[in-house]
Structures are given as C-alpha cells and as structure tokens.
Protein backbone atom coordinates (compact mmCIF):
# COMPACT_ATOMS: atom_id res chain seq x y z
CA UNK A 1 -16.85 -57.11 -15.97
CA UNK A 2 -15.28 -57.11 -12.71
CA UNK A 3 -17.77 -56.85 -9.63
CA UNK A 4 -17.32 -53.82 -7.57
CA UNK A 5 -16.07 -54.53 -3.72
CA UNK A 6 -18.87 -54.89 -1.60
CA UNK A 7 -19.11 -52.17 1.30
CA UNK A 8 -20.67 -53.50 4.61
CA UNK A 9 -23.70 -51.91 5.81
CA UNK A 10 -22.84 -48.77 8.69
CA UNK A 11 -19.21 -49.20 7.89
CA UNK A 12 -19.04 -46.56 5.29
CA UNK A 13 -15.67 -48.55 4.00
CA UNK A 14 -14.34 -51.04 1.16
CA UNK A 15 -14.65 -55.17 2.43
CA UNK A 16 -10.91 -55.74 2.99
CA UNK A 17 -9.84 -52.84 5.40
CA UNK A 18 -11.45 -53.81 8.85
CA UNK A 19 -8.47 -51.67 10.72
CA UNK A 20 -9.48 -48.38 9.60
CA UNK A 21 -12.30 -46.15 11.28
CA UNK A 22 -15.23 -44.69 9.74
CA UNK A 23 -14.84 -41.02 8.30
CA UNK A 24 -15.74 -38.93 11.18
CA UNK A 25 -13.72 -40.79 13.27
CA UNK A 26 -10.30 -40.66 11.32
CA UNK A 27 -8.67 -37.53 13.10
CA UNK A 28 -5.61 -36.51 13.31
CA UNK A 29 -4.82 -34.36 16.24
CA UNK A 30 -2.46 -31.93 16.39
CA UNK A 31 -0.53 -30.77 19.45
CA UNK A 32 -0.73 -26.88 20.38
CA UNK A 33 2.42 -25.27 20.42
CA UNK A 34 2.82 -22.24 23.16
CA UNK A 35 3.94 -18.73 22.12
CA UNK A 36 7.14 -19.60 23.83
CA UNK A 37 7.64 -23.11 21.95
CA UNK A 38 7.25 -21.50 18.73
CA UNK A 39 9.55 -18.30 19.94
CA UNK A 40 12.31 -21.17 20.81
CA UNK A 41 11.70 -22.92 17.66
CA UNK A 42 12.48 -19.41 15.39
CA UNK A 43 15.37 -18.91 16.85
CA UNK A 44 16.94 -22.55 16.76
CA UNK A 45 16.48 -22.34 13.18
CA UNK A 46 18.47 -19.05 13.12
CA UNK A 47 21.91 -19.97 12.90
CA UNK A 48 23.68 -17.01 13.42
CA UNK A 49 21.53 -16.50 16.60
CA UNK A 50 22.19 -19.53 17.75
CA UNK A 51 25.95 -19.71 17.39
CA UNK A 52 25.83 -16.02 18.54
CA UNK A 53 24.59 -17.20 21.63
CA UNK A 54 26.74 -20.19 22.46
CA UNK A 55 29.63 -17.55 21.81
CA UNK A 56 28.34 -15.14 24.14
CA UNK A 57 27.47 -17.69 26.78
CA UNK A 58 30.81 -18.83 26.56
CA UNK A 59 33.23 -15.42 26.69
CA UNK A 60 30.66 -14.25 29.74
CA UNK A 61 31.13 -17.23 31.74
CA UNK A 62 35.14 -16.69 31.40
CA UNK A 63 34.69 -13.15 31.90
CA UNK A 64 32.60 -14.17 35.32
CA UNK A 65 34.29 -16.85 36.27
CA UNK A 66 37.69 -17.05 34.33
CA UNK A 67 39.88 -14.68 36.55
CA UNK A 68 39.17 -17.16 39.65
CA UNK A 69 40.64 -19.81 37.74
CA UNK A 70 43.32 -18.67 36.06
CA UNK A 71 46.60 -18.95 38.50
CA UNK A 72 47.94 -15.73 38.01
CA UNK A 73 45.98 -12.00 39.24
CA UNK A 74 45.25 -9.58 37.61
CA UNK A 75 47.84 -7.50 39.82
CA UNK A 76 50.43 -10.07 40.00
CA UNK A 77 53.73 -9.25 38.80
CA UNK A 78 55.82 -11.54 37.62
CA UNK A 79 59.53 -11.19 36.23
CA UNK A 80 58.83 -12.17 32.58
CA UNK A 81 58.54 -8.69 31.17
CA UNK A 82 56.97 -7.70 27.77
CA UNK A 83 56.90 -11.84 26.91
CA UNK A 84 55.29 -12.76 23.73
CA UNK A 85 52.01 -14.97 23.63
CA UNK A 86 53.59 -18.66 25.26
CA UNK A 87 52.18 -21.63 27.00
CA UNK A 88 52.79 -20.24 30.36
CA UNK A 89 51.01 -16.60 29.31
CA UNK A 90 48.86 -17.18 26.13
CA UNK A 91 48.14 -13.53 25.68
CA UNK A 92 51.61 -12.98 26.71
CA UNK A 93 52.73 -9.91 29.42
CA UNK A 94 53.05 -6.54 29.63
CA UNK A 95 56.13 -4.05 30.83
CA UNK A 96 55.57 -4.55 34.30
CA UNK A 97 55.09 -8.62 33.91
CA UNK A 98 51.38 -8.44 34.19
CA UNK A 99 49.63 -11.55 32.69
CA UNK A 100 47.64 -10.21 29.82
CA UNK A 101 45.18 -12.97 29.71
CA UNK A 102 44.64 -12.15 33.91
CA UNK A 103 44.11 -8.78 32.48
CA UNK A 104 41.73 -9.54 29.72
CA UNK A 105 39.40 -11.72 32.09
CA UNK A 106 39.47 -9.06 34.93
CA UNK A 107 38.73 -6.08 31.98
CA UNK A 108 36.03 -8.53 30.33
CA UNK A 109 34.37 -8.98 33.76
CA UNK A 110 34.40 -5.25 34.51
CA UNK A 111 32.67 -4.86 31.08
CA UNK A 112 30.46 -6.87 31.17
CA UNK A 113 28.97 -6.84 34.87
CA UNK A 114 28.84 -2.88 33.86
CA UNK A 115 27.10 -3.84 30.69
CA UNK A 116 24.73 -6.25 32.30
CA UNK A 117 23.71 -3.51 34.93
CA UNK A 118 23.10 -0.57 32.17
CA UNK A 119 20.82 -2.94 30.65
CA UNK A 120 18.71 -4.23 33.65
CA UNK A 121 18.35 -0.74 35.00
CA UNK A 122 17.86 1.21 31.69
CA UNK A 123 15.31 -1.43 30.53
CA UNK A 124 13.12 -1.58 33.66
CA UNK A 125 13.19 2.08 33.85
CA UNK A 126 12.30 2.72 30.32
CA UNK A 127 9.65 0.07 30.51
CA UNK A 128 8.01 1.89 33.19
CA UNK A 129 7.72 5.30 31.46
CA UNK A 130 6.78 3.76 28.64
CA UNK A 131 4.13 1.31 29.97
CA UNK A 132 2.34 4.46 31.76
CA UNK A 133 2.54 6.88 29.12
CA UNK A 134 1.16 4.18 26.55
CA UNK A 135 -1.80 3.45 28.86
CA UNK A 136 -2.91 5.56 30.19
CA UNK A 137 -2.09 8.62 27.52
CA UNK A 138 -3.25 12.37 27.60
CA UNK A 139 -1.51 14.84 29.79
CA UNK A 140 0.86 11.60 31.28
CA UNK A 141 2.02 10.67 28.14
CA UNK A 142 2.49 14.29 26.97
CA UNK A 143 4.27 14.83 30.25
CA UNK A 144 6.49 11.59 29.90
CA UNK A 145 7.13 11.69 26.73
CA UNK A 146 8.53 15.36 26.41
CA UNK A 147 10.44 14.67 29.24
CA UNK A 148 11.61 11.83 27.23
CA UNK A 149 12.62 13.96 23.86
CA UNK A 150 14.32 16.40 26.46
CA UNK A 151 17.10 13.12 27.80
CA UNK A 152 17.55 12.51 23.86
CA UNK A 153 19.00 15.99 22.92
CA UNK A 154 21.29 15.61 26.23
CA UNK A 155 24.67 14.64 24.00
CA UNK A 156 24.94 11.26 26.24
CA UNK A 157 28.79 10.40 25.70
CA UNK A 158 29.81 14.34 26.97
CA UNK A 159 27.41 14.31 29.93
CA UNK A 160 28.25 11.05 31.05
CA UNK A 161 31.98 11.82 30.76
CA UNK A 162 31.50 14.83 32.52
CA UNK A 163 29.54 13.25 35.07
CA UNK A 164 32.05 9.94 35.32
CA UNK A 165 34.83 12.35 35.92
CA UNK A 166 33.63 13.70 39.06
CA UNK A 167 33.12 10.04 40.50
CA UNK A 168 35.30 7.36 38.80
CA UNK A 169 37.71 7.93 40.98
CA UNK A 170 35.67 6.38 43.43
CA UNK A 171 36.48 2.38 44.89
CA UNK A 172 33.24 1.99 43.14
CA UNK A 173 33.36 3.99 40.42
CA UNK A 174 32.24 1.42 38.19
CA UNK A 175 28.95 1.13 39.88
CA UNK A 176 28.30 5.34 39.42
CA UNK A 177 29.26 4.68 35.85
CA UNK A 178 26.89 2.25 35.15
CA UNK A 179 24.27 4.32 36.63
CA UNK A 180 25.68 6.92 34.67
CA UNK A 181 25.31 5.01 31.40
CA UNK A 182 21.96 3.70 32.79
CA UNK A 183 20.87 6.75 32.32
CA UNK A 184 21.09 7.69 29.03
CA UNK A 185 20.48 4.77 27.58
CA UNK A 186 16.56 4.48 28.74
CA UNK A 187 14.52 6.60 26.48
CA UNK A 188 14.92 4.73 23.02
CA UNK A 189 12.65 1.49 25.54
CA UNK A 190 10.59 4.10 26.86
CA UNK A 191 9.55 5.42 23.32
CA UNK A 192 8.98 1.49 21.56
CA UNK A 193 7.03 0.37 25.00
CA UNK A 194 4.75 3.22 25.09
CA UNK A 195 4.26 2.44 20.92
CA UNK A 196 3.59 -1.29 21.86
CA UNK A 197 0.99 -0.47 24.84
CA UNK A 198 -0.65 2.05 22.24
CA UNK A 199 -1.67 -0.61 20.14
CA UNK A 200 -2.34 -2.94 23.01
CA UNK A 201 -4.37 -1.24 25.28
CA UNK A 202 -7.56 -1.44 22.16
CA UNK A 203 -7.29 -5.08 22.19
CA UNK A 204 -10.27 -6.94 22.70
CA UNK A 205 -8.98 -8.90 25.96
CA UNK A 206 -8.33 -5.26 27.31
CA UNK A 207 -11.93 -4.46 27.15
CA UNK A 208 -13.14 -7.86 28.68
CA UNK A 209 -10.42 -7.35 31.62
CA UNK A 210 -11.94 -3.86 32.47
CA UNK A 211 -15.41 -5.37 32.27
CA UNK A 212 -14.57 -8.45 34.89
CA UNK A 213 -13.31 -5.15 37.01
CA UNK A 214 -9.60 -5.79 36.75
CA UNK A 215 -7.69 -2.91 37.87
CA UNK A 216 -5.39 -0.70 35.57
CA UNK A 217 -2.32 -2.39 37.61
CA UNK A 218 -3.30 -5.67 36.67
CA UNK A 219 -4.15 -4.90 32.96
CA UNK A 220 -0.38 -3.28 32.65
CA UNK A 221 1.08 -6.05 34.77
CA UNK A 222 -0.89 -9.31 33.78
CA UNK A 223 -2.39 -8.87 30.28
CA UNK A 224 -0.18 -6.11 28.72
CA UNK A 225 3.45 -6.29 29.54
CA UNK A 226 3.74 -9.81 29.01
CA UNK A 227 2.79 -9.52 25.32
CA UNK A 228 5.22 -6.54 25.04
CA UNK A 229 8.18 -9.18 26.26
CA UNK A 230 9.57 -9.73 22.63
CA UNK A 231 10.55 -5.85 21.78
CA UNK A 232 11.78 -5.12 25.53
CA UNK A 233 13.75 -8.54 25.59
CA UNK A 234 14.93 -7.42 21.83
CA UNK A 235 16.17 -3.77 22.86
CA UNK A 236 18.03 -5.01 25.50
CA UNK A 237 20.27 -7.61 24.42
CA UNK A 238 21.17 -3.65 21.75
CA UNK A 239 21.21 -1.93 25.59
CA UNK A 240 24.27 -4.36 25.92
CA UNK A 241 26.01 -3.94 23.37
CA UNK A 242 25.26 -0.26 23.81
CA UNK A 243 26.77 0.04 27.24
CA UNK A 244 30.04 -2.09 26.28
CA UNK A 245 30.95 0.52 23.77
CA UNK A 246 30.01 3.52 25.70
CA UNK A 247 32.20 2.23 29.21
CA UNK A 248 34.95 1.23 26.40
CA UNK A 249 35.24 4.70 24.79
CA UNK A 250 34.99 5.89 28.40
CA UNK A 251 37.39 3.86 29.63
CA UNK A 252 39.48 4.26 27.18
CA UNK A 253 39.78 8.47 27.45
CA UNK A 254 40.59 7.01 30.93
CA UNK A 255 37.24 8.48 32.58
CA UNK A 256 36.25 5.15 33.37
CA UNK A 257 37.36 2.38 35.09
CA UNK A 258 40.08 3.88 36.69
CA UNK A 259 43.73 2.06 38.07
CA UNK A 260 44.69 -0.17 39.76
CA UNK A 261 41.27 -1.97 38.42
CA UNK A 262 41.33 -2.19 34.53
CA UNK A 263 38.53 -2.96 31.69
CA UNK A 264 38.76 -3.74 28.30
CA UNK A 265 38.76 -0.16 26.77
CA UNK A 266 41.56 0.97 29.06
CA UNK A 267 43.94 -2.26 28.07
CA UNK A 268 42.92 -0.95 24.84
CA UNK A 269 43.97 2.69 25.40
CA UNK A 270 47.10 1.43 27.16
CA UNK A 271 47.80 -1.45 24.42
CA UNK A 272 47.79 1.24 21.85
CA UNK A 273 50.82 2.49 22.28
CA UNK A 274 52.45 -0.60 22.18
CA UNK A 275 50.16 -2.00 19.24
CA UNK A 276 53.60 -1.88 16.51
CA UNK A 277 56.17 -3.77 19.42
CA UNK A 278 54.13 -5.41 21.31
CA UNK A 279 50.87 -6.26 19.27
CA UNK A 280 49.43 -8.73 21.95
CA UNK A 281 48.77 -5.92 24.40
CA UNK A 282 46.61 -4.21 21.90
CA UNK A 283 44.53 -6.59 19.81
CA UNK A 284 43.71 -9.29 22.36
CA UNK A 285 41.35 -7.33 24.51
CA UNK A 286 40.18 -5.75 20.94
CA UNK A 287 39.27 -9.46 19.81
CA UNK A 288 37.30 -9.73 23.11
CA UNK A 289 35.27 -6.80 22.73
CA UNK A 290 34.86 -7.30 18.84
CA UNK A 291 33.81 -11.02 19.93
CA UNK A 292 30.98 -10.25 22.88
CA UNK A 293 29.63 -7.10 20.71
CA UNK A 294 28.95 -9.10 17.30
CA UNK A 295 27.55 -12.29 19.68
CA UNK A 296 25.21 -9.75 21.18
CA UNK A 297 23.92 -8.35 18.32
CA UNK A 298 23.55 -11.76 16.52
CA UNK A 299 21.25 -13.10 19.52
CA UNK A 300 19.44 -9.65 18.83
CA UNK A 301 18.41 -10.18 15.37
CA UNK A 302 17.31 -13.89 15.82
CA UNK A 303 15.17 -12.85 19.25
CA UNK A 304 13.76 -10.21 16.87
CA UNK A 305 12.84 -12.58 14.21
CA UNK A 306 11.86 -15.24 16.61
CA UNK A 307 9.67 -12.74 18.47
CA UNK A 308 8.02 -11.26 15.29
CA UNK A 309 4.60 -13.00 14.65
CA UNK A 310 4.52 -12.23 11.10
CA UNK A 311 8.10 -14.09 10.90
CA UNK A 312 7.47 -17.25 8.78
CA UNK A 313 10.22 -17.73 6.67
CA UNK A 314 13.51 -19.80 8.22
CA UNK A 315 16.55 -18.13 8.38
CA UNK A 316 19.94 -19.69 8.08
C-alpha cells in the first residue's frame, strides 16, 4: 500500500507544493469594467457597427474637409464640358464644365453640416420636454405631452416645404432650413425621454438623492439624464439620417438649398435628367447619400445593442 502524502501542520496543502497559498488566500481578482468599457466593448464586437462607423467617419471628414483640398471649386468652370469620369475629374463634369467631384464634396458638406445641426438641436430640445414631463408628471406632462401629439399630426415634409419656401432664398437659407427640419424632427426624443425618466425617477438612488436634499435640477441633471445617454445617443445618430433625407427630398423639389450653392439632393434633381447620357451626374452624389445614410444607421443599431443592458449575445 502506498503511504498517503503527508500534509504539514497550518499549511492546509500536499508536501511537494510549497509555492501555492493556503485556500483563503488563493484569489483571483477580477478587474471592474465601467458602463462605458463594456458599452465600447458591444459595439467593437458588432461588425457592421464598426465598419459603419469607419465609413461614416471617413465620407464626413471629405465632406468637411474635402472641398478645401481638392484643386478645383465648386464654381469653377472649366472648358472640359460634359467629360466622362477621368484622372483629371474622377466623377467627371457637367454641361457648364463644373467638376462633379467639387460638386459632390461641396453638396455632401451642405448635407451633412445641415444634418448634424437638425440633430443637435432636435435632440437637446426633445430631451428637455421629455426630461420635464417624465419627472415631474401631472398637469406638465399632460401639458407637454399633448402639445407634443399636436407637432406629430403637423404633416412635417408640407409644412417645412412651405415654410423653406418663404426663406431658402436667403444667403443662409440653409441655416432656416435646418431649423426648419429641427423642428419637426423633436417629438419622437421627447416621447422615448419622458418614457425613460418614467421608469427612472422610482429608482432607489432617486429616493436617497431627495433624502441627502438634492434638488430636482440636480436629480434630472446628475443622476437621471446620464443613465438616459444610450436611447438619446441612439435616436440621434436616426435624427441624422432623418434630416439627410428630408433636406434631400427638399432640395431636390428645389425648396432647399438653393443656387449658386448646391447639396446632394439638388445634384440629384439636376443629374436626373441627364441620368441616360450622362450617368455620372446622377448616380455619384446618389452613391454618397446611399453611402452616409446606411453608415448611419449601421452605427445606430450597434449603439443600440451596445447600449442595451440586457444585450449579451455578440453580434457579427
């Protein structure tokens, strides 16, 4: 019979194994992740999120910054006239010698600095309605919140082109049509916020806030709204893609951006009728808006998933 391995007294282990603890004292830490770390870490693993965004990040920067680059305006006027797509103009030019791709990045820029603004001002306006009427409820929220089903039967598109017509032919008509736009587009944040501060404003951390004595301002500002960030972060990147259709459909009855400037739904509109002879006019700023819409709304399903605490699974 083989002798069992003798265990030294107050080491609670096998003779042999001097480099291991005793029980208690065999831990194995691990490190706390933040809400943001594991927000990040959803939506790496998304791939179509991810390669949304690095699309996305990509077309905006040319649309910023591309038109300073490129040699040739926007308005310049050249003598190559209705040129196919070539080294010296990729997207090729139009009837007058404009240089599509000058045109493209100066319609892209318009679209999406116009985008970019219907977002920022719907979203922080709709936040606000919502945020009060959730917290504080009763005759505020019945208030706000009628007010808000009353902007939702407004038929947007028809007011706002009725409304762009009188001022787009403004020097800054762009800006009044993103206020325009901004507009009607802030009631569909308004009505998810006030849901989110609903269910929110019973928390447990709620109560203990109001029992230290911390004001209703500071409960909306410091413990609410920041654990409301996913939904308002995930409507807006939809506010975006929202407001790059509606100034393209605008733009492209021409009660948008109006000439000389240009956007993408007008080289559109324009491009049409050339879309059979000269094909370039017409589907190159189509690819660009196709392009930044899809990117956008790829970004907004993996901030959705990445934001949603239930989300466990991994997407591809």
């Amino acid at each position: 019979m083989i002798p069992a391995p003798e265990v030294p007294v107050g080491t609670g282990q096998p003779a042999g194994e001097p480099g291991l603890p005793a029980g208690p004292e065999r831990e194995f830490p691990v490190k706390p992740r933040s809400h943001g770390a594991m927000v990040l870490r959803r939506f790496l693993h998304h791939r179509l999120a991810v390669g949304g965004f690095i699309v996305l990040f990509l077309v905006v920067l040319l649309a910023l910054f591309g038109g300073k680059v490129w040699h040739y305006s926007y308005t310049f006027q050249s003598n190559d006239l209705s040129q196919a797509p070539s080294l010296k103009h990729p997207f090729g030019t139009d009837e007058l010698g404009h240089d599509t791709l000058a045109r493209v990045l100066r319609g892209a820029n318009k679209s999406v600095v116009i985008a970019l603004l219907v977002a920022s001002m719907s979203t922080a306006f709709g936040t606000l309605v919502g945020a009060i009427a959730g917290f504080y409820r009763g005759w505020i929220d019945s208030i706000l919140m009628r007010f808000t089903d009353l902007m939702l039967t407004i038929p947007s598109y028809a007011a706002a082109a009725a409304i762009a017509y009188q001022f787009g032919n403004q020097s800054n008509g762009w800006v009044y049509l993103a206020v325009i736009l901004a507009a009607f587009a802030w009631m569909i944040v308004a009505r998810i916020v006030r849901g989110v501060f609903l269910s929110l404003r019973e928390k447990e951390y709620v109560e203990a806030a109001r029992a230290l004595g911390a004001s209703n301002r500071r409960i909306i500002f410091r413990h609410l709204l920041p654990n409301a960030v996913g939904p308002i972060i995930v409507n807006a990147t939809l506010v975006v893609a929202a407001a790059i259709l509606a100034e393209t459909a605008l733009s492209y009855v021409g009660l948008g951006i109006q000439p000389p400037d240009t956007s993408l739904g007008q080289l559109v509109a324009v491009g049409q009728q050339a879309a059979t002879t000269r094909p370039w006019l017409f589907y190159f700023p189509g690819l660009f808006i196709i392009v930044i819409v899809l990117s956008i709304n790829f970004v907004g399903d993996g901030l959705r998933d990445a934001f949603d605490p239930t989300q466990t699974r991994v997407r591809a």
